[in-house]
Protein backbone atom coordinates (compact mmCIF):
# COMPACT_ATOMS: atom_id res chain seq x y z
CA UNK A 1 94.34 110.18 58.20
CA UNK A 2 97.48 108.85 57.85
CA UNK A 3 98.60 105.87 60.54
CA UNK A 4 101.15 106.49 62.67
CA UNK A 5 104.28 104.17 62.76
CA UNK A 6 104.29 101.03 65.01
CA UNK A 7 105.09 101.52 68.32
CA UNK A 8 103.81 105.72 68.49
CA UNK A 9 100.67 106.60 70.56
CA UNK A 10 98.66 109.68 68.52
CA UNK A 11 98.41 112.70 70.48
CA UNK A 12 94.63 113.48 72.93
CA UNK A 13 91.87 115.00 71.14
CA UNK A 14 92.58 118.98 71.02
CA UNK A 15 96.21 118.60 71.90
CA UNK A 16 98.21 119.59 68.65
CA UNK A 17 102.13 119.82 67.40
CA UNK A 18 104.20 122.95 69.33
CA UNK A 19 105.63 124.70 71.64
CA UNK A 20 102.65 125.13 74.95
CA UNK A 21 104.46 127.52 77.47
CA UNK A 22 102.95 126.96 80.95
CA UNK A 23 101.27 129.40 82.32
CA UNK A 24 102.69 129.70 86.41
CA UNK A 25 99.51 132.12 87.55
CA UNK A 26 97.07 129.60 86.70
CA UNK A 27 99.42 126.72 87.40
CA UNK A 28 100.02 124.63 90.99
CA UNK A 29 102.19 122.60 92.51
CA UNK A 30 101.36 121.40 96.03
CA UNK A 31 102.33 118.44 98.18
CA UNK A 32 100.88 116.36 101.02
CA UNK A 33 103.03 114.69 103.77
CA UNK A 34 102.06 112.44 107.25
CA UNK A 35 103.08 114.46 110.02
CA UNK A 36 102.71 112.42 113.70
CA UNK A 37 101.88 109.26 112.00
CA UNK A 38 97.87 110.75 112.16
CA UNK A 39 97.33 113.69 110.38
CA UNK A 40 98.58 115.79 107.13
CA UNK A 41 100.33 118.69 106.17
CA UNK A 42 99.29 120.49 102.71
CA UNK A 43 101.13 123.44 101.01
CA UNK A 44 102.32 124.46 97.28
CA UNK A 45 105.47 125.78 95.65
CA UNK A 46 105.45 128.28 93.12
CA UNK A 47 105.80 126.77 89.04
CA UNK A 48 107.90 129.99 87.99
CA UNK A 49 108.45 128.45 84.00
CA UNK A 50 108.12 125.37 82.06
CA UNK A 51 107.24 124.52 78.30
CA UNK A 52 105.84 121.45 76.67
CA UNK A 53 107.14 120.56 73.35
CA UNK A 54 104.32 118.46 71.97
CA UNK A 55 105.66 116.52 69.04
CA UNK A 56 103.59 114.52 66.24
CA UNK A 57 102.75 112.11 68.99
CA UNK A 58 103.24 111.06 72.58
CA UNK A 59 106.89 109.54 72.43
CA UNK A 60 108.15 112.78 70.40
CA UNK A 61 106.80 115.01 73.24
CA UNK A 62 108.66 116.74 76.36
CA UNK A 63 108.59 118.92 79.02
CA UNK A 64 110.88 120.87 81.29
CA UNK A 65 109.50 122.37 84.59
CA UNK A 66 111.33 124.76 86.90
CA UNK A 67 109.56 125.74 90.43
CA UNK A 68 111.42 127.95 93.52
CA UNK A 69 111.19 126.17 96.67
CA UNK A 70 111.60 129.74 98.48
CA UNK A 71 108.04 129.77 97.66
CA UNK A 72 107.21 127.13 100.00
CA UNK A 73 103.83 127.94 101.83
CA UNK A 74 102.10 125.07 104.38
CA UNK A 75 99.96 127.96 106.19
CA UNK A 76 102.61 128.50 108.83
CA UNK A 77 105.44 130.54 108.75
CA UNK A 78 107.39 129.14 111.12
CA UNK A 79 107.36 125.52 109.72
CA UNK A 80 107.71 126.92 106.32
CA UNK A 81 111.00 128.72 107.77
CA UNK A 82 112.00 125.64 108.50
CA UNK A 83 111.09 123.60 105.65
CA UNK A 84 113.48 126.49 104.01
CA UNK A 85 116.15 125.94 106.35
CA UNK A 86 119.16 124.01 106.16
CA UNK A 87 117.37 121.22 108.05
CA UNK A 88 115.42 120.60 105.27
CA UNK A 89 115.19 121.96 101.81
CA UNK A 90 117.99 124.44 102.46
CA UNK A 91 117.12 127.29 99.76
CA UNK A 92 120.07 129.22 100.13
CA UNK A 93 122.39 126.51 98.84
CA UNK A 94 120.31 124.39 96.59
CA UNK A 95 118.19 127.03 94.64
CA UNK A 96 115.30 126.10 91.82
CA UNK A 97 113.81 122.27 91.95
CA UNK A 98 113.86 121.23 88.27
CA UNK A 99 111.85 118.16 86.03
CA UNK A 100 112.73 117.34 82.46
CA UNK A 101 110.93 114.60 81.05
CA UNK A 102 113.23 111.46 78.86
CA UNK A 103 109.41 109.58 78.50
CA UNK A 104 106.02 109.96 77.27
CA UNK A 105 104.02 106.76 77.54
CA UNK A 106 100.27 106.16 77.68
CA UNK A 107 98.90 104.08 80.55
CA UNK A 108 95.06 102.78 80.06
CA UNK A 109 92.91 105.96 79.64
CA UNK A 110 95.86 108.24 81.01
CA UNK A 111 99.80 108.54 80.08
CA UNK A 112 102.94 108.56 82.06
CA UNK A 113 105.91 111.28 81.85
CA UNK A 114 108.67 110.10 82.50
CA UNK A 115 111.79 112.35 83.88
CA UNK A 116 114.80 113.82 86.19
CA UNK A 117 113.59 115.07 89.24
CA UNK A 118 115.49 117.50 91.25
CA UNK A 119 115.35 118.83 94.59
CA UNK A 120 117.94 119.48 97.13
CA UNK A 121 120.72 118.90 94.83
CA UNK A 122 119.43 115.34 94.12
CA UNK A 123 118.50 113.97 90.73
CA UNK A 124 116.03 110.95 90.90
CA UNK A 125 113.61 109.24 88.10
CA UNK A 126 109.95 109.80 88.72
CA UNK A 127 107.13 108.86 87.17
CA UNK A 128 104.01 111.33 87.18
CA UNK A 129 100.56 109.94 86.45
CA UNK A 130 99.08 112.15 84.16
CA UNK A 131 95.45 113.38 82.36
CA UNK A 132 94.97 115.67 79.85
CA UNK A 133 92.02 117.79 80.28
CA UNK A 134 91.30 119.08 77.23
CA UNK A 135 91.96 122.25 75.61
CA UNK A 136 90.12 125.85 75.51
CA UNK A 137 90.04 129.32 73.92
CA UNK A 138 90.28 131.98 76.69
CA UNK A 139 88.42 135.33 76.62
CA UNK A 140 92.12 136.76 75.47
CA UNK A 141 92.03 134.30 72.14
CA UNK A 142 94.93 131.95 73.59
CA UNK A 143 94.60 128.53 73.19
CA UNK A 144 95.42 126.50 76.50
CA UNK A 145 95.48 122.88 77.42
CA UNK A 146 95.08 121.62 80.69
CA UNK A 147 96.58 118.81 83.05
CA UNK A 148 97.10 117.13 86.09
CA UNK A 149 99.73 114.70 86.92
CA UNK A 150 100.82 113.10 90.35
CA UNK A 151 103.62 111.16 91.79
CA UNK A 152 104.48 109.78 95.68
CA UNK A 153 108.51 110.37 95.99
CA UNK A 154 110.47 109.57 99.17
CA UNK A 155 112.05 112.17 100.66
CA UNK A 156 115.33 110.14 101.88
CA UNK A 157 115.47 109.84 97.95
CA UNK A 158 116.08 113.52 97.70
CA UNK A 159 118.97 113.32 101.22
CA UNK A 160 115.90 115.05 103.04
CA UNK A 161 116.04 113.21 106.51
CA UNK A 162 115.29 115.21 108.94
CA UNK A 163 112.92 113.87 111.51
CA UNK A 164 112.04 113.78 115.17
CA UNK A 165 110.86 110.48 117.10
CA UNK A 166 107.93 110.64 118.93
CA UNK A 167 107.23 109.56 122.56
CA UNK A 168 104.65 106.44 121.39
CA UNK A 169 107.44 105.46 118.48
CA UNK A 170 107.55 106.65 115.05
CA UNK A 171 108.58 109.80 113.68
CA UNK A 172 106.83 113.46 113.17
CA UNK A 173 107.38 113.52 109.51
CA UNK A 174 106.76 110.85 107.26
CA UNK A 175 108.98 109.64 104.19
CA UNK A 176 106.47 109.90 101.58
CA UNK A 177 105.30 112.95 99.74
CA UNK A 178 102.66 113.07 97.44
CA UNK A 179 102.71 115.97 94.90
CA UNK A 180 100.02 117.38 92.62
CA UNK A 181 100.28 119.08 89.92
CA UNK A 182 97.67 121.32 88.02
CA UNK A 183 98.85 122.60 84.63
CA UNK A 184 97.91 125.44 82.30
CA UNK A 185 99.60 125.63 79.11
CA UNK A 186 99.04 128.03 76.58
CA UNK A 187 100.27 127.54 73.24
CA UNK A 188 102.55 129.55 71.70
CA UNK A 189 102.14 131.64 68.47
């Protein structure tokens, strides 16, 4: 085995050198969000692409993400009207939200990746907390790996403001978000 140079971080067990497209049917993306101060709201957006360039280890490795807020699905179609709407994430004019790593980092037992953001129009630096959950063969003889990652973002961050006050103070919709992602990659040929 030959040592990597100072500084590098060798790749997971089962994770190896190439292109891993993800795979968006057995990929999700879903956030969580205060609403009234007291309860939550849950719902996902569709991953439509992304692709992980896995390099000879952790630093030479990226990934580019691309998901379609029209998919936007809470379990109500009249607040996810709204979240579509203007007032919010405003589909119409802003289009796909994007993430392309700059970073790869490990962190303890788990790495960081490190990247540009976008949503509304707004570019912001995230980091997402990440595990790798090994890899597989599927019953079609692909080879996938598996992930989750997570990051809290602030929606005034991304100019989404909108809000309502509420008789006994605060506001209906809180400023953090929460989002989860859970990530199968298959690698390519």
């Amino acid at each position: 085995m030959t040592a990597l140079p100072t500084g590098t971080t060798a790749l997971p067990t089962g994770l190896t050198a190439g292109t891993w497209n993800i795979d968006p049917s057995h990929t999700e993306a879903s956030f969580t969000v205060r609403h009234a101060g007291i309860s939550k709201v849950r719902g996902t957006v569709a991953v439509t692409s992304g692709v992980l360039t896995v390099g000879e280890d952790l630093e030479a490795s990226s990934v580019t993400v691309t998901l379609d807020p029209t998919t936007v699905s809470t379990g109500d179609a009249n607040r996810d009207g709204h979240l579509k709407s203007g007032e919010f994430f405003d589909v119409e004019k802003f289009g796909d939200w994007t993430f392309t790593s700059t970073a790869v980092r490990e962190s303890g037992s788990e790495h960081v990746v490190v990247g540009d953001l976008t949503i509304h129009g707004v570019t912001r630096e995230v980091e997402l907390e990440t595990t790798f959950n090994g890899t597989a063969v599927d019953p079609f003889g692909n080879t996938r790996a598996g992930f989750e990652a997570t990051v809290t973002i602030s929606r005034k961050d991304f100019d989404l403001t909108w809000n309502a006050a509420l008789e006994a103070g605060g506001v209906l919709v809180g400023d953090k978000v929460r989002i989860d992602l859970d990530v199968s990659a298959i690698k390519a040929a």
